[in-house]
PDB file of N, CA and C in Angstrom:
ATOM      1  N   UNK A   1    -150.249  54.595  27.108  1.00  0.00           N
ATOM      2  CA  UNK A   1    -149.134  54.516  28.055  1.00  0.00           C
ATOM      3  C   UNK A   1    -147.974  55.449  27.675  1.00  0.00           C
ATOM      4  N   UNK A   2    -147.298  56.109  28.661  1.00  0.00           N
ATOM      5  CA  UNK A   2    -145.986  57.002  28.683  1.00  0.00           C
ATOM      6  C   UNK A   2    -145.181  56.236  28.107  1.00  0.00           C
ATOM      7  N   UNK A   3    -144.760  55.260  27.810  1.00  0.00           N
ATOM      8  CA  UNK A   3    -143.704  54.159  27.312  1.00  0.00           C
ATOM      9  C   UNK A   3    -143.888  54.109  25.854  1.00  0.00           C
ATOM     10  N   UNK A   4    -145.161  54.600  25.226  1.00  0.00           N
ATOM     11  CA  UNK A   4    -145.150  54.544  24.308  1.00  0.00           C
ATOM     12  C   UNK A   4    -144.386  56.135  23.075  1.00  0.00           C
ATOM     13  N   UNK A   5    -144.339  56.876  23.961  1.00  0.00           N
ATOM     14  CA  UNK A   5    -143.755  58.234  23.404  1.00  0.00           C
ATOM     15  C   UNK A   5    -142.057  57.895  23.666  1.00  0.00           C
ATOM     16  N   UNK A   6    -141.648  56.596  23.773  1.00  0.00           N
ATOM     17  CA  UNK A   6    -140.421  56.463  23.530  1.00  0.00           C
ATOM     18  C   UNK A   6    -139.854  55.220  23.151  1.00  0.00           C
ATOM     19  N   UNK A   7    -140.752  54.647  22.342  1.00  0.00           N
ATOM     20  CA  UNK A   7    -140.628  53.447  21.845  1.00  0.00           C
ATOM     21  C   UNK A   7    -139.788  53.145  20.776  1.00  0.00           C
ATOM     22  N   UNK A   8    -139.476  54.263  20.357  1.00  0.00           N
ATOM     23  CA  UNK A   8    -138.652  54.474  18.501  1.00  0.00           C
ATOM     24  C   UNK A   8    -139.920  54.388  17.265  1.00  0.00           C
ATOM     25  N   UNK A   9    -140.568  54.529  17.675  1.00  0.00           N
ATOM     26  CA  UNK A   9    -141.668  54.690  16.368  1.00  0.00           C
ATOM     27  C   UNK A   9    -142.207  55.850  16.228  1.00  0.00           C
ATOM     28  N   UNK A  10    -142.136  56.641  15.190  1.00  0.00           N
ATOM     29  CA  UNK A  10    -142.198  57.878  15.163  1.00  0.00           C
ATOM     30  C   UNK A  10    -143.528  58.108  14.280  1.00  0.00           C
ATOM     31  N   UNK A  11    -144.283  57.050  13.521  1.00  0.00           N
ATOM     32  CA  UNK A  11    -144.890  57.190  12.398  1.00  0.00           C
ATOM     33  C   UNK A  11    -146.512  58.349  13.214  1.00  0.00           C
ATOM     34  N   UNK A  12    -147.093  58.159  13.917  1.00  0.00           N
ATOM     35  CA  UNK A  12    -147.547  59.415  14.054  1.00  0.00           C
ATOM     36  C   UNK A  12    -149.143  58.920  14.764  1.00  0.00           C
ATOM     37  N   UNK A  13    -149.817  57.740  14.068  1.00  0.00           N
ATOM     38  CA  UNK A  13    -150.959  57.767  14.150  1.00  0.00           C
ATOM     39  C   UNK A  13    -151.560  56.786  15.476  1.00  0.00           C
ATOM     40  N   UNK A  14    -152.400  56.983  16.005  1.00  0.00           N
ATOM     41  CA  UNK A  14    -152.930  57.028  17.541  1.00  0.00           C
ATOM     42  C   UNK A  14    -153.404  55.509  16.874  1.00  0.00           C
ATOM     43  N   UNK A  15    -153.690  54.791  15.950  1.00  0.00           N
ATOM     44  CA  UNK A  15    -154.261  53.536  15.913  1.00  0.00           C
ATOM     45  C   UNK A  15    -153.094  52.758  15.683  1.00  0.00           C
ATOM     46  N   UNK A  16    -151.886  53.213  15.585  1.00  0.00           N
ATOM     47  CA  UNK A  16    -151.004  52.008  15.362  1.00  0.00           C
ATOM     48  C   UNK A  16    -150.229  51.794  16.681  1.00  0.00           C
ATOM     49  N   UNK A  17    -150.520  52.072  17.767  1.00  0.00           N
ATOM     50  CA  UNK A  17    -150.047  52.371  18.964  1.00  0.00           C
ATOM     51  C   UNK A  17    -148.894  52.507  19.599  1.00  0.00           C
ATOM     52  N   UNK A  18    -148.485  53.190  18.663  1.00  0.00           N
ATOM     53  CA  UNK A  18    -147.286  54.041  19.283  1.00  0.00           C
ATOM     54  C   UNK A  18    -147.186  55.217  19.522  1.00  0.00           C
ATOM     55  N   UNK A  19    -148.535  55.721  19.883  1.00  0.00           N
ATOM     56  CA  UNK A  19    -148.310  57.640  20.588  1.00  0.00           C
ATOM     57  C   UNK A  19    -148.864  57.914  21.636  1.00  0.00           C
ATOM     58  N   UNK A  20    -148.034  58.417  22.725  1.00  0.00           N
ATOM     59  CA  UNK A  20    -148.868  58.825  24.133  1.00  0.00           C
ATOM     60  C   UNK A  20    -149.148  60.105  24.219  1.00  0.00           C
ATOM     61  N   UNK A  21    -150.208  60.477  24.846  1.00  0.00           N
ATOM     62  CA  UNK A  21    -150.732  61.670  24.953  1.00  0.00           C
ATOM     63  C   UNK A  21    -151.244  61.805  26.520  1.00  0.00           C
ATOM     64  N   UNK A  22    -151.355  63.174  26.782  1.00  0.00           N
ATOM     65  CA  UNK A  22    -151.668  63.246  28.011  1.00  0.00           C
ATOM     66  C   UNK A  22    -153.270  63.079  28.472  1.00  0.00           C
ATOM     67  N   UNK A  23    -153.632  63.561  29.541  1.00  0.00           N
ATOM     68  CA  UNK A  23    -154.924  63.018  29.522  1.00  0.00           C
ATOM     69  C   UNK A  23    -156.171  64.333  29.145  1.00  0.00           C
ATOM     70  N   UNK A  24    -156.995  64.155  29.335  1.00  0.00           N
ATOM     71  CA  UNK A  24    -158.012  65.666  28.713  1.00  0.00           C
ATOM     72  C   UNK A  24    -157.460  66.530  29.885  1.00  0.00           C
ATOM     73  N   UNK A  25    -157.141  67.895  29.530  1.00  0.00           N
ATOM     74  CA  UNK A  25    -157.143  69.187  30.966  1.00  0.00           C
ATOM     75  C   UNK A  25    -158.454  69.996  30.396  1.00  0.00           C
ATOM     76  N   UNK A  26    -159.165  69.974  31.940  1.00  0.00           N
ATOM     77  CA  UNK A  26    -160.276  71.266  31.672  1.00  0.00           C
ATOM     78  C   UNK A  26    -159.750  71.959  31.984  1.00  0.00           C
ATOM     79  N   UNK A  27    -158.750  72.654  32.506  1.00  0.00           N
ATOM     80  CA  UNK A  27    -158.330  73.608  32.659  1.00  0.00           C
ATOM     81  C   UNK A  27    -157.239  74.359  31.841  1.00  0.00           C
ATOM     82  N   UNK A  28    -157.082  74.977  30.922  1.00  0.00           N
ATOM     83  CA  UNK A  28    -155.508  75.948  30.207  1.00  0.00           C
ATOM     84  C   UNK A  28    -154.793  75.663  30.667  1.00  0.00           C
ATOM     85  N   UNK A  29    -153.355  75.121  30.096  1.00  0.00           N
ATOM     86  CA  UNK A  29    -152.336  74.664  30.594  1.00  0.00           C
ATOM     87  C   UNK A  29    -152.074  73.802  31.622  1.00  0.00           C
ATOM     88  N   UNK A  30    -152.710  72.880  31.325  1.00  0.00           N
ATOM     89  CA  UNK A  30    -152.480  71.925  32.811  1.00  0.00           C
ATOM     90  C   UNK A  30    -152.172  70.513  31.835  1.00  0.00           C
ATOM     91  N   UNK A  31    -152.100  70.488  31.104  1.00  0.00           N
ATOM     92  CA  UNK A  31    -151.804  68.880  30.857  1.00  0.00           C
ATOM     93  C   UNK A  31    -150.580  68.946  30.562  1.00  0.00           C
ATOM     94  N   UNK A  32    -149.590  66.871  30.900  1.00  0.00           N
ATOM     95  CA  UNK A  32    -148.506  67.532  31.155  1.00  0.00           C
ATOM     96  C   UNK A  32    -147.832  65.984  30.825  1.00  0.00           C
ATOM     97  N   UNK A  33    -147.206  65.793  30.506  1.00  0.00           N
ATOM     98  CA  UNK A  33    -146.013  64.304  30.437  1.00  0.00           C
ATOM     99  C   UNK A  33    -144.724  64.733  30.621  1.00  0.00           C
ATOM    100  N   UNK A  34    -144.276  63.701  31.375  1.00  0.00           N
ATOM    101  CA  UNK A  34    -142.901  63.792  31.683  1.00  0.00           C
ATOM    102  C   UNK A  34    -141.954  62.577  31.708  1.00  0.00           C
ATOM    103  N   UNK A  35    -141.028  62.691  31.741  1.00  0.00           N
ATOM    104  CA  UNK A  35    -139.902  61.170  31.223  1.00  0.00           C
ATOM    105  C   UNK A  35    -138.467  61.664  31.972  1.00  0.00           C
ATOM    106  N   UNK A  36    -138.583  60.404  33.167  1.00  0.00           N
ATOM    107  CA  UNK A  36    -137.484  60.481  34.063  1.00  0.00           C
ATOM    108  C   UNK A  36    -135.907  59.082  33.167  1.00  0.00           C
ATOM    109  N   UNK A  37    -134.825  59.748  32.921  1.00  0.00           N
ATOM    110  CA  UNK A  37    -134.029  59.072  32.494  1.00  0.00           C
ATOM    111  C   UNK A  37    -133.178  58.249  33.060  1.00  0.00           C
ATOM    112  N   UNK A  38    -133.286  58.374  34.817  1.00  0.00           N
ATOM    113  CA  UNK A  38    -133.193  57.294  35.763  1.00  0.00           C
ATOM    114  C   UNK A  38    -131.708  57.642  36.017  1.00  0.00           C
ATOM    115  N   UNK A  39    -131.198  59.139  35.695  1.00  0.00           N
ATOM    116  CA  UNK A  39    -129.987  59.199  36.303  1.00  0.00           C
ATOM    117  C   UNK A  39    -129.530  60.759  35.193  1.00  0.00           C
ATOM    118  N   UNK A  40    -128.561  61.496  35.835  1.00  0.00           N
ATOM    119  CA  UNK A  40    -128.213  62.740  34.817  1.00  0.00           C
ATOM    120  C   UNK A  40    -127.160  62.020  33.750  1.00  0.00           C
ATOM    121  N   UNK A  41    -128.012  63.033  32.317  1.00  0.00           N
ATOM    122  CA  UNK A  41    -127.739  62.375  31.518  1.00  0.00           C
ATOM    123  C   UNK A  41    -127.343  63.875  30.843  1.00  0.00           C
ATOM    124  N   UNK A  42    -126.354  63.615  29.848  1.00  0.00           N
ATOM    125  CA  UNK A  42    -126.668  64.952  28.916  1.00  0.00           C
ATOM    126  C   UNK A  42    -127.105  64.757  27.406  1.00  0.00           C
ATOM    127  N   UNK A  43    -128.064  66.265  27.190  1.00  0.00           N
ATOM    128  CA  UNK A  43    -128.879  66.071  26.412  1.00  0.00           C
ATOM    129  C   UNK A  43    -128.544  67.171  25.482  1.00  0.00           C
ATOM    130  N   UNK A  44    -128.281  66.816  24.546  1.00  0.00           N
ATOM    131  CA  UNK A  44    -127.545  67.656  23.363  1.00  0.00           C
ATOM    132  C   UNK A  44    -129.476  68.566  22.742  1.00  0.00           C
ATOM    133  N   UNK A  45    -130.044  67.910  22.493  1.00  0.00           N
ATOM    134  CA  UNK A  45    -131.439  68.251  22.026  1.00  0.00           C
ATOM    135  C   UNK A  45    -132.805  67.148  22.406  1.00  0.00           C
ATOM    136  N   UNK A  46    -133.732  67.559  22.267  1.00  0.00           N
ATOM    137  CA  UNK A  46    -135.162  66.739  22.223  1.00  0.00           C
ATOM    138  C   UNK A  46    -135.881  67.217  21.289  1.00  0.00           C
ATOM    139  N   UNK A  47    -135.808  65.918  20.734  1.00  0.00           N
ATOM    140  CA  UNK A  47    -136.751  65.654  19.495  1.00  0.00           C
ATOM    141  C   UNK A  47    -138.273  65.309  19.845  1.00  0.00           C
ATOM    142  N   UNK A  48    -139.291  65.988  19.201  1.00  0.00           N
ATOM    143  CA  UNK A  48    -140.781  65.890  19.711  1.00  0.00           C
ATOM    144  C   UNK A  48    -141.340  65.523  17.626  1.00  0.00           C
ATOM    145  N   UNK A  49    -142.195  64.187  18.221  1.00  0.00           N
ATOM    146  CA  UNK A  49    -142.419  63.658  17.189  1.00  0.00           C
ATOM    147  C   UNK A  49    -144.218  64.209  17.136  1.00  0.00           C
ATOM    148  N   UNK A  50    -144.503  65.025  16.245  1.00  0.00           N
ATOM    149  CA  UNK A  50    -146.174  65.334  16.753  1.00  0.00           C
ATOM    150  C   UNK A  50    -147.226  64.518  16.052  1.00  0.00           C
ATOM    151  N   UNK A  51    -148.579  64.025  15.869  1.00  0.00           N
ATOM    152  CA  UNK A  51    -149.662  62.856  15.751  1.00  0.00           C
ATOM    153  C   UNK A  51    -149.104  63.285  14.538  1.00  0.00           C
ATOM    154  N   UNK A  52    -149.526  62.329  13.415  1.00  0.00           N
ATOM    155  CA  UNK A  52    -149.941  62.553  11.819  1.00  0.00           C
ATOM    156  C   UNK A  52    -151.735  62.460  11.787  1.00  0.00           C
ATOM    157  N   UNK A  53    -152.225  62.230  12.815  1.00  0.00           N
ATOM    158  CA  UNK A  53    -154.212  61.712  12.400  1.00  0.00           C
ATOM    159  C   UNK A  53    -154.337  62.862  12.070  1.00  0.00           C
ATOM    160  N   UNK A  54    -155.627  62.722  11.456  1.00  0.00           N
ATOM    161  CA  UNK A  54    -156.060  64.181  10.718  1.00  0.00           C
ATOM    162  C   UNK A  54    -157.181  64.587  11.324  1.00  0.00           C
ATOM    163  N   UNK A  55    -156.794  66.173  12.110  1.00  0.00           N
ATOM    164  CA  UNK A  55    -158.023  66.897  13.114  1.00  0.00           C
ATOM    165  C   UNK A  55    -157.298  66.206  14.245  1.00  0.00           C
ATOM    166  N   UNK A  56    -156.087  66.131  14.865  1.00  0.00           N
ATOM    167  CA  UNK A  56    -155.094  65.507  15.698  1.00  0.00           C
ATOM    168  C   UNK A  56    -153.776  66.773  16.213  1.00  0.00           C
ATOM    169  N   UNK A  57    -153.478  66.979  15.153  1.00  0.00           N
ATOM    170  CA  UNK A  57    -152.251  67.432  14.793  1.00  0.00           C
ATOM    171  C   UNK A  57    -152.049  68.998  16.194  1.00  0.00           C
ATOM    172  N   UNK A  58    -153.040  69.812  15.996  1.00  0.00           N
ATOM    173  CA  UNK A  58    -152.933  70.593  16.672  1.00  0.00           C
ATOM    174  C   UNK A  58    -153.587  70.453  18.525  1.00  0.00           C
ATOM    175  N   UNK A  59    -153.537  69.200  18.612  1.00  0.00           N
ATOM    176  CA  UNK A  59    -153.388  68.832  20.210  1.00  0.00           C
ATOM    177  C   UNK A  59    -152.204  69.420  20.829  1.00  0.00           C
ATOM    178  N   UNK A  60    -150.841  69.407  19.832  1.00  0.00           N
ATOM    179  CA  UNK A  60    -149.934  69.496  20.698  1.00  0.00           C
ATOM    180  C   UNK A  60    -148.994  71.013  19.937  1.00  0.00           C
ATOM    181  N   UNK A  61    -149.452  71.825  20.675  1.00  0.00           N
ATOM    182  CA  UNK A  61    -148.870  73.254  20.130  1.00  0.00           C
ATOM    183  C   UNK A  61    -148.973  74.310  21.681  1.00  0.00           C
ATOM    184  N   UNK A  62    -147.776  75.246  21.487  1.00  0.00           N
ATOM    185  CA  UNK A  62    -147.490  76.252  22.326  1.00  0.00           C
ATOM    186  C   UNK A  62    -147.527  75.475  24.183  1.00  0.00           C
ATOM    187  N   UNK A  63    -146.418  74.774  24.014  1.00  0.00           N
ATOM    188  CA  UNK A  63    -145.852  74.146  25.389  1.00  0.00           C
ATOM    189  C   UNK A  63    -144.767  74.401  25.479  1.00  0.00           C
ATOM    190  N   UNK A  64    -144.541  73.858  26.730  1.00  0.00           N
ATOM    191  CA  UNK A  64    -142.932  74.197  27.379  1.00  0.00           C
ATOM    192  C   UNK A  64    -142.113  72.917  27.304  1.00  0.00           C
ATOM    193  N   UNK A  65    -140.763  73.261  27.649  1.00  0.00           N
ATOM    194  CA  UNK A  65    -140.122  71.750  27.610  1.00  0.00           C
ATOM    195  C   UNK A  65    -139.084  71.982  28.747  1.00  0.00           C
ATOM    196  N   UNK A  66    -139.444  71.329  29.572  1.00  0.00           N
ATOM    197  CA  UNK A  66    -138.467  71.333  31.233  1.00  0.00           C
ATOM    198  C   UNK A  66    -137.501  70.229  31.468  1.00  0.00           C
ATOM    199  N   UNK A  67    -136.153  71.225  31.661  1.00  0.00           N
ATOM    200  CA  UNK A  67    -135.440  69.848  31.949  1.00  0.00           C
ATOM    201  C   UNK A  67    -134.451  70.540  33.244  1.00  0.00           C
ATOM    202  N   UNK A  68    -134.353  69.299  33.733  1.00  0.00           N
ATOM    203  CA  UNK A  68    -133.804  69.436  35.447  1.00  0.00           C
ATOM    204  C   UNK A  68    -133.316  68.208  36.031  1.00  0.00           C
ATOM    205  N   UNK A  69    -132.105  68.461  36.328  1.00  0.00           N
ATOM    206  CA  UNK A  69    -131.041  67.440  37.377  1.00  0.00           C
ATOM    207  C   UNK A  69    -132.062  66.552  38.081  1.00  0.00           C
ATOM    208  N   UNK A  70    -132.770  67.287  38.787  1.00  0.00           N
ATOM    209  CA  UNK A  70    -133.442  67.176  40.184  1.00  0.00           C
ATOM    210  C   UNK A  70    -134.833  66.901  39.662  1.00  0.00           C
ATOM    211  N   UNK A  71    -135.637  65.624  40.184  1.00  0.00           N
ATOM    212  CA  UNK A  71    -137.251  65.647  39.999  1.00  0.00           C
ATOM    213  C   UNK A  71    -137.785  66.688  40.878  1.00  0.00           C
ATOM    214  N   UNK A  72    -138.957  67.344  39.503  1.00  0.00           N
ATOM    215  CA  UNK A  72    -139.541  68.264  39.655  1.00  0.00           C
ATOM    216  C   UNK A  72    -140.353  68.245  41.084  1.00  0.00           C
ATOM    217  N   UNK A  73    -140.770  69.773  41.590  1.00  0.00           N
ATOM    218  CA  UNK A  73    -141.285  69.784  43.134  1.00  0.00           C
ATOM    219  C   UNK A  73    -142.779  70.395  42.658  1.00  0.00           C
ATOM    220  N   UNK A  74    -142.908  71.153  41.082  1.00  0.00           N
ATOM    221  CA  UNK A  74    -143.967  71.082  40.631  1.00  0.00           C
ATOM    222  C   UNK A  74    -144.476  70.906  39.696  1.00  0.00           C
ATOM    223  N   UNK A  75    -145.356  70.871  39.568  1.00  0.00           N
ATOM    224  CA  UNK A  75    -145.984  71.138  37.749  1.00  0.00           C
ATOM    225  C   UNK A  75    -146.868  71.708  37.300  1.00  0.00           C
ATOM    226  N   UNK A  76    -146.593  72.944  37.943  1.00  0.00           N
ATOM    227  CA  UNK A  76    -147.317  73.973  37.172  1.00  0.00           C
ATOM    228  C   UNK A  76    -146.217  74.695  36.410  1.00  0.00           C
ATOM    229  N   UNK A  77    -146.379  74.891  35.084  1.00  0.00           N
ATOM    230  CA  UNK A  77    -145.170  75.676  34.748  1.00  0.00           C
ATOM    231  C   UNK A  77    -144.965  77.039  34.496  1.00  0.00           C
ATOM    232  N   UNK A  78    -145.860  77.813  35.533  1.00  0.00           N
ATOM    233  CA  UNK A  78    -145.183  79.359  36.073  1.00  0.00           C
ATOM    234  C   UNK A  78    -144.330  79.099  36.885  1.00  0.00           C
ATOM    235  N   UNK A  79    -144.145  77.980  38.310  1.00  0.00           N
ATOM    236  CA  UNK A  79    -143.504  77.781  39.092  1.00  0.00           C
ATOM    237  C   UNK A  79    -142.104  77.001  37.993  1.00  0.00           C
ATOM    238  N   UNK A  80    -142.037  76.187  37.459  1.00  0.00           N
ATOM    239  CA  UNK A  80    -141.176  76.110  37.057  1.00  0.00           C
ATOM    240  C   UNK A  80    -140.102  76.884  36.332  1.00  0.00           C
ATOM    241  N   UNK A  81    -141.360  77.917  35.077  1.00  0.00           N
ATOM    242  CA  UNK A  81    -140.320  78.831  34.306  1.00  0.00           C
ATOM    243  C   UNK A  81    -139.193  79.591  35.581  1.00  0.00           C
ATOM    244  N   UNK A  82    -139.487  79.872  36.736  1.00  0.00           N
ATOM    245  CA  UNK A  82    -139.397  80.750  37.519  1.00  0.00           C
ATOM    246  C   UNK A  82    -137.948  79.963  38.908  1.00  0.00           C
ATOM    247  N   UNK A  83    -137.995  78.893  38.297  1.00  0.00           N
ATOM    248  CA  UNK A  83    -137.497  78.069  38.873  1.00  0.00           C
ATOM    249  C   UNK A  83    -135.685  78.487  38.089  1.00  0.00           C
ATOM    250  N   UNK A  84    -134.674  78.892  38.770  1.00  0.00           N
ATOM    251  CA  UNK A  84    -133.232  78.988  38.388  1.00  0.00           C
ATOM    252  C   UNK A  84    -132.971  77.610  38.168  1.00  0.00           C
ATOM    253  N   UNK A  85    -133.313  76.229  38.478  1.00  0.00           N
ATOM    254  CA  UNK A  85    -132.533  75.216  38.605  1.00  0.00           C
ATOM    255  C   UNK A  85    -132.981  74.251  37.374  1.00  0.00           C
ATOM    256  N   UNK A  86    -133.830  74.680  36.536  1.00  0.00           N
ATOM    257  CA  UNK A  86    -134.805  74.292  35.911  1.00  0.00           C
ATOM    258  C   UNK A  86    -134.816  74.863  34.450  1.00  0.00           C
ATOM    259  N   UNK A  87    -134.272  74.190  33.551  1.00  0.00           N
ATOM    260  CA  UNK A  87    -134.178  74.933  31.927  1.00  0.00           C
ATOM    261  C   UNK A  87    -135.343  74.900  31.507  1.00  0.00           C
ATOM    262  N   UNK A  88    -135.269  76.338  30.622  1.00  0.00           N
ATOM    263  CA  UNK A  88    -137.224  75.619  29.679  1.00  0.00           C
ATOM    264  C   UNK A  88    -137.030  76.409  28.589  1.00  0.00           C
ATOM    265  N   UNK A  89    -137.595  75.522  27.904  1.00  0.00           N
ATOM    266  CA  UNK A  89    -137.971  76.603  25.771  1.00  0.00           C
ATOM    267  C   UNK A  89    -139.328  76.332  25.884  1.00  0.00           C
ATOM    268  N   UNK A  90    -140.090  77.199  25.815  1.00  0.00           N
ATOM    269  CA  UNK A  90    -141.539  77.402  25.394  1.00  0.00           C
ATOM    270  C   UNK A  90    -141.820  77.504  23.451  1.00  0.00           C
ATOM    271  N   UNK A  91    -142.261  76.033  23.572  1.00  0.00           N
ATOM    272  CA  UNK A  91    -142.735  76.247  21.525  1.00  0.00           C
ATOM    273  C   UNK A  91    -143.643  76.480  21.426  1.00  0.00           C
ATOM    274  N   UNK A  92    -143.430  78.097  20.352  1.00  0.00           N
ATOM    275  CA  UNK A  92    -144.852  78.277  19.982  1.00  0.00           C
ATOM    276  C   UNK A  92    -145.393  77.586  18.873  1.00  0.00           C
ATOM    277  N   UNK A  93    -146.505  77.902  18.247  1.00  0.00           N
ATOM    278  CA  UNK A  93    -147.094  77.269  17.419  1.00  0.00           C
ATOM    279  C   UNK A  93    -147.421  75.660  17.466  1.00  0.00           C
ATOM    280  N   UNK A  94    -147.710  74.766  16.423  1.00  0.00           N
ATOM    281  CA  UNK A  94    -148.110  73.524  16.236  1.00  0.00           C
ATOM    282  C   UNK A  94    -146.642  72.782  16.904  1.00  0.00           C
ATOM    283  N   UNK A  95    -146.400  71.714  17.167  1.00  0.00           N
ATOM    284  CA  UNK A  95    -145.246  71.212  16.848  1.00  0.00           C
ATOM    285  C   UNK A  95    -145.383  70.340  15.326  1.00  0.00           C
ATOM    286  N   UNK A  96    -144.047  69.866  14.934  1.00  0.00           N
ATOM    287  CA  UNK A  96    -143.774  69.280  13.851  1.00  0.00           C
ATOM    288  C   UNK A  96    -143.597  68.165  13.810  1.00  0.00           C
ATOM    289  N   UNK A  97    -142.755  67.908  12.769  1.00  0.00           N
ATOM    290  CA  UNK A  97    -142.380  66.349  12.880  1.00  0.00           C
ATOM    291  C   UNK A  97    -141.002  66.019  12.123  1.00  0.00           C
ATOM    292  N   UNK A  98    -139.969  66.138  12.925  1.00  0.00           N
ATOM    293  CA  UNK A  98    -139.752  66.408  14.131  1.00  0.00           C
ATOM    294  C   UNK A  98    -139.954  67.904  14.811  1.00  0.00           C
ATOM    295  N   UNK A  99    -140.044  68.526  15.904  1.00  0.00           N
ATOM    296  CA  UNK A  99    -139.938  69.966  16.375  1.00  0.00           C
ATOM    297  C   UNK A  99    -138.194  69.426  17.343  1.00  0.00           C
ATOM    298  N   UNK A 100    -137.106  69.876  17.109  1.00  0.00           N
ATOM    299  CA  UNK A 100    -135.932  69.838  17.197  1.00  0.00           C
ATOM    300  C   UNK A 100    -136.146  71.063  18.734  1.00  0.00           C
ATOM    301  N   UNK A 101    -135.584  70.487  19.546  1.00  0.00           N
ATOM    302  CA  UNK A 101    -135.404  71.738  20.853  1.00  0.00           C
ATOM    303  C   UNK A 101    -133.736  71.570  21.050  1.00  0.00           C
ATOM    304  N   UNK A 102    -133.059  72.160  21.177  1.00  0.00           N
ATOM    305  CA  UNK A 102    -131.550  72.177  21.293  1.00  0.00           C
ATOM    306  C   UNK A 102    -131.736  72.405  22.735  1.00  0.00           C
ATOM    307  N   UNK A 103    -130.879  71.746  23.547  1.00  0.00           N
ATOM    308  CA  UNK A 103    -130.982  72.265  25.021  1.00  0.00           C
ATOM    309  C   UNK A 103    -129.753  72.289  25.334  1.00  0.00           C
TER     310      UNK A 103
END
């Protein structure tokens, strides 16, 4: 569950159930989670907590991170990068633990 990537538990591993992940993409770049804060909020940074399992870790490397006033109209994120209304940092590599995004 999405509820679980914001539970306050950061420890890492998929059996203690606190990590959400998206679902399998057959396709490059298509998998995708998102977290509506139910009103504009400001966001000094986002913190991305990545798995600790081992042969896990690199699930989650070289993504984008979108943030916007307005719920999104897509989700593909060429249309978004491309989008003026719409901030984004693309991380390369693995993420960490934490991977710190300043926005």
């Amino acid at each position: 569950p999405a509820g679980q990537a914001v539970d306050n538990d950061v420890s890492g591993a998929y059996s203690g159930g606190h990590v959400s992940h998206t679902g399998y993409a057959t396709a490059p770049n298509t998998a995708w989670w998102q977290v509506d804060l139910g009103g504009v909020r400001w966001i000094g940074g986002i913190q991305i907590w990545n798995r600790t399992d081992s042969g896990f870790t690199n699930r989650l490397k070289e993504f984008y991170v979108f943030v916007s006033e307005e719920p999104f109209e897509s989700s593909n994120p060429a249309t978004l990068r491309d989008d003026a209304s719409v901030w984004h940092k693309f991380v390369a590599g693995e993420a960490g633990r934490p991977t710190i995004i300043p926005v």
